[in-house]
PDB file of N, CA and C in Angstrom:
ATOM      1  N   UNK A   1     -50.706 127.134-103.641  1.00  0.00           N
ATOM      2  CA  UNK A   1     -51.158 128.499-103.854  1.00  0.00           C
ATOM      3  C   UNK A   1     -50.334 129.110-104.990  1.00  0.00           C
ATOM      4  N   UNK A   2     -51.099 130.196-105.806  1.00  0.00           N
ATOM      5  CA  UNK A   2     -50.187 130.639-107.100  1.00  0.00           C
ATOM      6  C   UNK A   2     -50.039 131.786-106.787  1.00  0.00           C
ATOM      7  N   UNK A   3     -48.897 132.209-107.476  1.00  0.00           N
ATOM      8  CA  UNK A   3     -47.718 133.657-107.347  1.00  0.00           C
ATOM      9  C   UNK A   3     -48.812 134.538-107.931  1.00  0.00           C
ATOM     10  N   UNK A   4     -48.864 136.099-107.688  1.00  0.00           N
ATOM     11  CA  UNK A   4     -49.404 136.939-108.291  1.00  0.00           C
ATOM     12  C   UNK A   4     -49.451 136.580-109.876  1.00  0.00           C
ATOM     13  N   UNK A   5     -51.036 136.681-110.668  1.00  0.00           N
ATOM     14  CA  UNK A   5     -50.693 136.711-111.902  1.00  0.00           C
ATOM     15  C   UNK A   5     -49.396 137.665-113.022  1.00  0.00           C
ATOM     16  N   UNK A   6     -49.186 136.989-113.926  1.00  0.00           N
ATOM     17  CA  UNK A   6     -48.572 138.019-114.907  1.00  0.00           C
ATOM     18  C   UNK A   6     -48.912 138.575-115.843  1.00  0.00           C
ATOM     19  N   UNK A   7     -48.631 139.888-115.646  1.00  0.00           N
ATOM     20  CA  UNK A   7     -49.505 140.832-116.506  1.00  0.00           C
ATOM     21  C   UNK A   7     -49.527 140.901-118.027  1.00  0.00           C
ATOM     22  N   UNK A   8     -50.345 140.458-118.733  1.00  0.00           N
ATOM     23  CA  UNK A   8     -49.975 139.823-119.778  1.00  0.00           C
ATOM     24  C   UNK A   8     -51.338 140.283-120.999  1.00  0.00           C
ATOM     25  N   UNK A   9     -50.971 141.505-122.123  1.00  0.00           N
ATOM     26  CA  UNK A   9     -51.897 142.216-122.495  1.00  0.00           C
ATOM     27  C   UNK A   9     -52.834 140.816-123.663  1.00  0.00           C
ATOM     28  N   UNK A  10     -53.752 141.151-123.552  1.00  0.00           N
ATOM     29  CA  UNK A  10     -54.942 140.228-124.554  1.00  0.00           C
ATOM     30  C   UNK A  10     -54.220 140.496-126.260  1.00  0.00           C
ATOM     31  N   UNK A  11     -53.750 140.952-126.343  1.00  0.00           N
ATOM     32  CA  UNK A  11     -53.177 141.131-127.780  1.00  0.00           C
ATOM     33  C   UNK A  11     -51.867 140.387-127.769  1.00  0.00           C
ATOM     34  N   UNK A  12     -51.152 140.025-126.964  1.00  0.00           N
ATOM     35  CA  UNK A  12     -49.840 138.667-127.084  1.00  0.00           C
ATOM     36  C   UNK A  12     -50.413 137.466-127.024  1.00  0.00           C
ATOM     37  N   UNK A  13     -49.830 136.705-127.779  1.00  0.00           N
ATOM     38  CA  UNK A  13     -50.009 135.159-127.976  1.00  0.00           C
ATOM     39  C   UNK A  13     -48.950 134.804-127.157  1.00  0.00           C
ATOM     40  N   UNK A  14     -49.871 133.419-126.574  1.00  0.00           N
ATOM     41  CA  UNK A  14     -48.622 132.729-125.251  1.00  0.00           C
ATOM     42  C   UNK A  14     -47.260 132.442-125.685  1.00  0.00           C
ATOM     43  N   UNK A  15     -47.033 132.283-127.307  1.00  0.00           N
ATOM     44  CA  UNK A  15     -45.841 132.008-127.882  1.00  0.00           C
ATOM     45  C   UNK A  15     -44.780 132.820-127.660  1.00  0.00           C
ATOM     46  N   UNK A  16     -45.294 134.069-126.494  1.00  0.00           N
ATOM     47  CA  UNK A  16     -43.997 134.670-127.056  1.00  0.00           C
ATOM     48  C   UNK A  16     -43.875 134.969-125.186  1.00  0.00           C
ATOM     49  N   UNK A  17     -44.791 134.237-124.634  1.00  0.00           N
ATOM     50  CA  UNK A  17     -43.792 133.475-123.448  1.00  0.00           C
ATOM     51  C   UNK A  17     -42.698 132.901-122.935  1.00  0.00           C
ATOM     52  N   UNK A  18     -41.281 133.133-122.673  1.00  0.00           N
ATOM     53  CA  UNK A  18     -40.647 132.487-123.021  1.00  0.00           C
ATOM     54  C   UNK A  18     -39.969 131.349-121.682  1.00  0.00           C
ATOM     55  N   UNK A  19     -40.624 131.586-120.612  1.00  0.00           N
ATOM     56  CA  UNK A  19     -40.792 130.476-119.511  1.00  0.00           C
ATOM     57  C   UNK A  19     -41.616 129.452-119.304  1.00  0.00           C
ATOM     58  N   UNK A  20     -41.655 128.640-118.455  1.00  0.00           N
ATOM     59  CA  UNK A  20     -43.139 128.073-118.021  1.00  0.00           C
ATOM     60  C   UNK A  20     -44.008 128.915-116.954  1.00  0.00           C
ATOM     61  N   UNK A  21     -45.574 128.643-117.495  1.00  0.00           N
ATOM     62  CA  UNK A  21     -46.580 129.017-117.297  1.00  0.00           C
ATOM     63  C   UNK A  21     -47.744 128.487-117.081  1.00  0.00           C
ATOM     64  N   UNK A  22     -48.746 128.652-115.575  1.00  0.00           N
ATOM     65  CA  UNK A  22     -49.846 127.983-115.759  1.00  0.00           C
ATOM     66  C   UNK A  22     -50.794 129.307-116.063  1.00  0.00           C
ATOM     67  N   UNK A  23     -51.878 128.421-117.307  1.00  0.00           N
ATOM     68  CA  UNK A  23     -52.719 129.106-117.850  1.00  0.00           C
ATOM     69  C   UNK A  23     -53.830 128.611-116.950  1.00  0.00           C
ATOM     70  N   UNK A  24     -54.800 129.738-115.932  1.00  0.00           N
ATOM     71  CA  UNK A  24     -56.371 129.692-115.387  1.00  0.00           C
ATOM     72  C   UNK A  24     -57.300 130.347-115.965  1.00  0.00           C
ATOM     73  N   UNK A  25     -58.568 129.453-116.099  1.00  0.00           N
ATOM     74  CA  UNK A  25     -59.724 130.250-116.620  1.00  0.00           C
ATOM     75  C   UNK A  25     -60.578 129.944-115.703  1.00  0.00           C
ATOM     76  N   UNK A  26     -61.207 131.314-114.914  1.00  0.00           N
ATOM     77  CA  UNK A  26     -61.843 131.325-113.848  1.00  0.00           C
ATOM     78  C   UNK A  26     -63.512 132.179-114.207  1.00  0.00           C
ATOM     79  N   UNK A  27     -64.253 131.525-113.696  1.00  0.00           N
ATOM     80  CA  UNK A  27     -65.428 131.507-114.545  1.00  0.00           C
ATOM     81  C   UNK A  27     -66.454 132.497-113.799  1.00  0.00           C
ATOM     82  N   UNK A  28     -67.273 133.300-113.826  1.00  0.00           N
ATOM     83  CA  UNK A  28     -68.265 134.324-112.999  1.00  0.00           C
ATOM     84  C   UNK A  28     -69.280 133.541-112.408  1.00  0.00           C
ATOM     85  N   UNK A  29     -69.078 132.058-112.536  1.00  0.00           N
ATOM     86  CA  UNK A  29     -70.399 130.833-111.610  1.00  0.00           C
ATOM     87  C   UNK A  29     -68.851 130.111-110.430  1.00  0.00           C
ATOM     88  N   UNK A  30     -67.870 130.924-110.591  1.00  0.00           N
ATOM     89  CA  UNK A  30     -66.611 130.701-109.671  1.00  0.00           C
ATOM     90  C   UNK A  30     -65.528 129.311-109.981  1.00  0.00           C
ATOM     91  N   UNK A  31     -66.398 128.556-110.751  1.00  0.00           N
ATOM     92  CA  UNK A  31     -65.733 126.947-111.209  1.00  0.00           C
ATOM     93  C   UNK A  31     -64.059 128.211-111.962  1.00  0.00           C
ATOM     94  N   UNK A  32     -63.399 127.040-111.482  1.00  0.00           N
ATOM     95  CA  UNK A  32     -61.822 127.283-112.040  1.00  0.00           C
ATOM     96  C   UNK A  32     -61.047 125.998-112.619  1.00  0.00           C
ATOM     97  N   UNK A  33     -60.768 126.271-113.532  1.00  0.00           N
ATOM     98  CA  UNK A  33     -59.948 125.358-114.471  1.00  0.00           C
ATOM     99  C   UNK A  33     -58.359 125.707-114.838  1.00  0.00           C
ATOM    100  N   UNK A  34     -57.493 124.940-115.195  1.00  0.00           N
ATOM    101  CA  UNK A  34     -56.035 124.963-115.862  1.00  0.00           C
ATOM    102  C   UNK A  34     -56.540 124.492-117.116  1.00  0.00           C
ATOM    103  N   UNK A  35     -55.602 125.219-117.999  1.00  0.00           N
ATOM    104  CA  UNK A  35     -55.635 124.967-119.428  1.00  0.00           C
ATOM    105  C   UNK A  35     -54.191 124.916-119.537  1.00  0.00           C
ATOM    106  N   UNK A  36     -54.346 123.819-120.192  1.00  0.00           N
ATOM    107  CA  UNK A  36     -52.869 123.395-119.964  1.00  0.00           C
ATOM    108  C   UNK A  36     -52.377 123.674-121.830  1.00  0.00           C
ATOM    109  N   UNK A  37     -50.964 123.894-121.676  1.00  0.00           N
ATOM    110  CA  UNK A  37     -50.461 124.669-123.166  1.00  0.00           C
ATOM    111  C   UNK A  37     -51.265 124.176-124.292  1.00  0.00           C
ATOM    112  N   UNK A  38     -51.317 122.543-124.407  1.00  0.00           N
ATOM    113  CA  UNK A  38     -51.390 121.816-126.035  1.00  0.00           C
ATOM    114  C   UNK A  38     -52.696 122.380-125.862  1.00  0.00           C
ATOM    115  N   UNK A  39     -53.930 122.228-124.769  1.00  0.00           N
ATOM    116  CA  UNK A  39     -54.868 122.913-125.173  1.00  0.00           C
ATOM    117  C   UNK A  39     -55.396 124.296-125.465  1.00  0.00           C
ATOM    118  N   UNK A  40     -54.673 124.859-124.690  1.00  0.00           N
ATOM    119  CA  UNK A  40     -54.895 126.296-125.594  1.00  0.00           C
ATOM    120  C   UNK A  40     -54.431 126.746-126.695  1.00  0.00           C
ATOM    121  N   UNK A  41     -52.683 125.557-127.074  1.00  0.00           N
ATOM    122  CA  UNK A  41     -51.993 126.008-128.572  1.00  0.00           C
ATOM    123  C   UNK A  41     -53.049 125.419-129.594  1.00  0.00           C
ATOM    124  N   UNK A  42     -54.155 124.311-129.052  1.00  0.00           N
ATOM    125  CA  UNK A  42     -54.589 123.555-130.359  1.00  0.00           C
ATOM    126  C   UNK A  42     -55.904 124.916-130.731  1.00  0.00           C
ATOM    127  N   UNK A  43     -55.735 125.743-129.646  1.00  0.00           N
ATOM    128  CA  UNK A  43     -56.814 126.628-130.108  1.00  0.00           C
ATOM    129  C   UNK A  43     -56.874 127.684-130.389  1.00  0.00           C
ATOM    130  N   UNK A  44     -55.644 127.900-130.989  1.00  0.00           N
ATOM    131  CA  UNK A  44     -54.972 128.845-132.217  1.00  0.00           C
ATOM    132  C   UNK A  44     -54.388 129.545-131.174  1.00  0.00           C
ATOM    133  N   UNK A  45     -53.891 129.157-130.015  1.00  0.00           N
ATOM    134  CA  UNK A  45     -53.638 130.032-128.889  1.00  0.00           C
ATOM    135  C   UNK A  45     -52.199 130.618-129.179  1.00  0.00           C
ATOM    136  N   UNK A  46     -51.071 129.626-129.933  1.00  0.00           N
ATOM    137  CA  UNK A  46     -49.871 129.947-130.283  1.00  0.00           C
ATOM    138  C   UNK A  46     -49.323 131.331-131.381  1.00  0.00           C
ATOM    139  N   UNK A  47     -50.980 131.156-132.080  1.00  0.00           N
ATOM    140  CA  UNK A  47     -51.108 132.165-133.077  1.00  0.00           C
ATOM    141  C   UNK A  47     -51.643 133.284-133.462  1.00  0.00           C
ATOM    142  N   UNK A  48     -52.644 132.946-132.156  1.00  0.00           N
ATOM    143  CA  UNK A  48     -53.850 134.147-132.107  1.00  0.00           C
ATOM    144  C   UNK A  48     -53.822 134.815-130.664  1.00  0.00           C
ATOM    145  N   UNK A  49     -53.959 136.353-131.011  1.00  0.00           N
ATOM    146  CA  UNK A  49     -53.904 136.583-129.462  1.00  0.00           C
ATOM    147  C   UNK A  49     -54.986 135.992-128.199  1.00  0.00           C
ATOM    148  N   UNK A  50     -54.507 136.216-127.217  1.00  0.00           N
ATOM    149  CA  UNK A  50     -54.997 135.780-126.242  1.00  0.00           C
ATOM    150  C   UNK A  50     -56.299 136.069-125.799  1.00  0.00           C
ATOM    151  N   UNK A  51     -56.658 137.328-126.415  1.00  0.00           N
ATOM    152  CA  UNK A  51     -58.028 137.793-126.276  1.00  0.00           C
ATOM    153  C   UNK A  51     -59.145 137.442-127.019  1.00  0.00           C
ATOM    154  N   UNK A  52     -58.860 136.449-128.500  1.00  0.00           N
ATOM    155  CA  UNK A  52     -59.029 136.103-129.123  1.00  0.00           C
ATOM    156  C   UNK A  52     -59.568 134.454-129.049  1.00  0.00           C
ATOM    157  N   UNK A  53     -58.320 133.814-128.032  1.00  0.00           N
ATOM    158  CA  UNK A  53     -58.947 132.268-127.613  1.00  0.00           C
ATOM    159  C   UNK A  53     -59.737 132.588-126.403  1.00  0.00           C
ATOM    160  N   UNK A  54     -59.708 133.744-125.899  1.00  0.00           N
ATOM    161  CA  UNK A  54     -60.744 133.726-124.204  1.00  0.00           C
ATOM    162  C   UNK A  54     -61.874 134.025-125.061  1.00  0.00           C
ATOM    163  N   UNK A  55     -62.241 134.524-126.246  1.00  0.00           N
ATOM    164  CA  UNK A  55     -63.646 134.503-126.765  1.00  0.00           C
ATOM    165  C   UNK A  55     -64.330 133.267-127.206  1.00  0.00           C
ATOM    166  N   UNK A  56     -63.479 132.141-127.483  1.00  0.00           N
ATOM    167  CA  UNK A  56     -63.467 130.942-127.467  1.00  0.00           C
ATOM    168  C   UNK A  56     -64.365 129.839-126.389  1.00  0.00           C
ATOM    169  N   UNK A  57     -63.515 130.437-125.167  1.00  0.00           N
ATOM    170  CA  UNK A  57     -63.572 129.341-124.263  1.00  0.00           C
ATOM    171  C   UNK A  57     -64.979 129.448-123.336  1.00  0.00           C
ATOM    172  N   UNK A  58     -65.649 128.430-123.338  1.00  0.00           N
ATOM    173  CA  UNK A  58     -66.834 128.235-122.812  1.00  0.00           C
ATOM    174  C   UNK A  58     -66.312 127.623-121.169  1.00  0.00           C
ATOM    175  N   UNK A  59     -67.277 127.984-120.048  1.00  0.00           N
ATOM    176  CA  UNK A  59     -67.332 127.208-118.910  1.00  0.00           C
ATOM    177  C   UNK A  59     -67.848 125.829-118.905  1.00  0.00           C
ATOM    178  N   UNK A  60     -67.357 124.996-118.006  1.00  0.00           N
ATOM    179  CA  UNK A  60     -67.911 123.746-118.466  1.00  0.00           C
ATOM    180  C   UNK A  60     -69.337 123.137-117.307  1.00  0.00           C
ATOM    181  N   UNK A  61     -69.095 124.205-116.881  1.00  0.00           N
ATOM    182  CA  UNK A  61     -70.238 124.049-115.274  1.00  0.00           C
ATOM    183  C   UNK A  61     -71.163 124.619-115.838  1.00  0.00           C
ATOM    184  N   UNK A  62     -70.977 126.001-115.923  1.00  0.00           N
ATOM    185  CA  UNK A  62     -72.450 126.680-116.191  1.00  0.00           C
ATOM    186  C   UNK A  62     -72.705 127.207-117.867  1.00  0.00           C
ATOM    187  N   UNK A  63     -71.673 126.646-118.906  1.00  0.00           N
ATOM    188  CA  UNK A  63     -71.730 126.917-119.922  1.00  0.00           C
ATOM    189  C   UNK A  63     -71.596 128.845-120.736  1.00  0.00           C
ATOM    190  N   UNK A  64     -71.255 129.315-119.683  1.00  0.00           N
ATOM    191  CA  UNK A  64     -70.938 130.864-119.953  1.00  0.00           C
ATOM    192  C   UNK A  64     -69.647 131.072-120.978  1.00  0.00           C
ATOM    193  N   UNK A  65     -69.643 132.155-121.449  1.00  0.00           N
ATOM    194  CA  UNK A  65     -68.837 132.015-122.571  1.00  0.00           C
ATOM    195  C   UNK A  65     -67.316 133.216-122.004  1.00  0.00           C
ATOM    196  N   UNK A  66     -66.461 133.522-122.149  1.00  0.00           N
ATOM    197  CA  UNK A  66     -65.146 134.300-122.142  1.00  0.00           C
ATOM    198  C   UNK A  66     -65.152 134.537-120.705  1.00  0.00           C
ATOM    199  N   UNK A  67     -64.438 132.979-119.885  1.00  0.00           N
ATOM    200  CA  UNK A  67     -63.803 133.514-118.919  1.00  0.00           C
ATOM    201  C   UNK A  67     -62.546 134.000-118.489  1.00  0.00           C
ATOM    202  N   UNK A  68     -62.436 134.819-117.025  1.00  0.00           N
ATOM    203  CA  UNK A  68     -61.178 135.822-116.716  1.00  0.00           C
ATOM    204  C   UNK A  68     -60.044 134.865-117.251  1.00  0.00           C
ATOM    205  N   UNK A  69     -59.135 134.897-118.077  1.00  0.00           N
ATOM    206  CA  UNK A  69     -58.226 134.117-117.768  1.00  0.00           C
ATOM    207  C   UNK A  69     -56.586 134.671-117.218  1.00  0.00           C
ATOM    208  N   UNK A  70     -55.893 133.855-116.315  1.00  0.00           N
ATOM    209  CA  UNK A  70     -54.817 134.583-115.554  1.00  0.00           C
ATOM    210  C   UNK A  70     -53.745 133.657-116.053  1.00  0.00           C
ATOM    211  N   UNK A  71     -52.516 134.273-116.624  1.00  0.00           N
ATOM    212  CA  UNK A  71     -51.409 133.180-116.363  1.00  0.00           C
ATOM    213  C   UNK A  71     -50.555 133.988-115.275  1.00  0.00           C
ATOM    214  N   UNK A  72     -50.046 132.871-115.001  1.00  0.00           N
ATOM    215  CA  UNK A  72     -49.035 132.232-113.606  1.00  0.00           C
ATOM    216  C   UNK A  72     -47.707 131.827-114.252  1.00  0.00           C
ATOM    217  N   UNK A  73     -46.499 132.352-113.674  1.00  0.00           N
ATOM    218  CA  UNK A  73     -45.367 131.798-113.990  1.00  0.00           C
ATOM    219  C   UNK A  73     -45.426 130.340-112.455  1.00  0.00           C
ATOM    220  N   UNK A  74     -44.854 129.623-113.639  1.00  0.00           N
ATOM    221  CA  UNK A  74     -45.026 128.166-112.484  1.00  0.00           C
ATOM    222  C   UNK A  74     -43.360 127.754-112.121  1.00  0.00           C
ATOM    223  N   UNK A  75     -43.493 127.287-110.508  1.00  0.00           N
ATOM    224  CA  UNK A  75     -42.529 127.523-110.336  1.00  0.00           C
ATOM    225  C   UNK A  75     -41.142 126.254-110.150  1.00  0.00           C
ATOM    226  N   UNK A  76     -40.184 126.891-110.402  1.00  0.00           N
ATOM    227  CA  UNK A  76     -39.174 125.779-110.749  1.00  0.00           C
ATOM    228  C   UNK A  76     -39.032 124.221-109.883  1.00  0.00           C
ATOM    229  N   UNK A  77     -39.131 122.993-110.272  1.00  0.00           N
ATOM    230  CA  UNK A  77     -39.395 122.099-109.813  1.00  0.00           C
ATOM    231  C   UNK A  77     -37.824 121.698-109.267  1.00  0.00           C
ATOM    232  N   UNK A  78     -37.998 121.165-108.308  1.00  0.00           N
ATOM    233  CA  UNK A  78     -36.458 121.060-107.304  1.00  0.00           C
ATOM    234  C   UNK A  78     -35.988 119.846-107.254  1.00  0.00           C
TER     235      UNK A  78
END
């Protein structure tokens, strides 16, 4: 189960994250995915704000376009 999201405005790029983080894109047909860093950095995610790659990202179930996306601080491995 994941920690409350972090509030995290559409105009910051994940780069200036400075922990680890899981990135979710949760879709309005309910399918949920992880996007894991290299794929969202290869999609200008490091450089472009965040509101910017969710206009990007297509569902892969029902093909809908800009889903919710939430990051998650992930938590320290023991």
């Amino acid at each position: 189960m994941l920690p409350e999201p972090v509030n995290f405005p559409e105009t910051k790029t994940i780069a200036t994250l400075g922990e680890p983080f899981v990135i979710m894109a949760e879709c309005i047909c309910g399918h949920t995915r992880e996007l894991h860093t290299l794929f969202y950095g290869g999609s200008s995610g490091q450089v472009s704000p965040q509101g910017k790659v969710r206009n990007k990202l297509r569902c892969h179930k029902c093909q809908a376009r800009m889903p919710t996306v939430r990051i998650y601080r992930r938590a320290p491995e023991v």
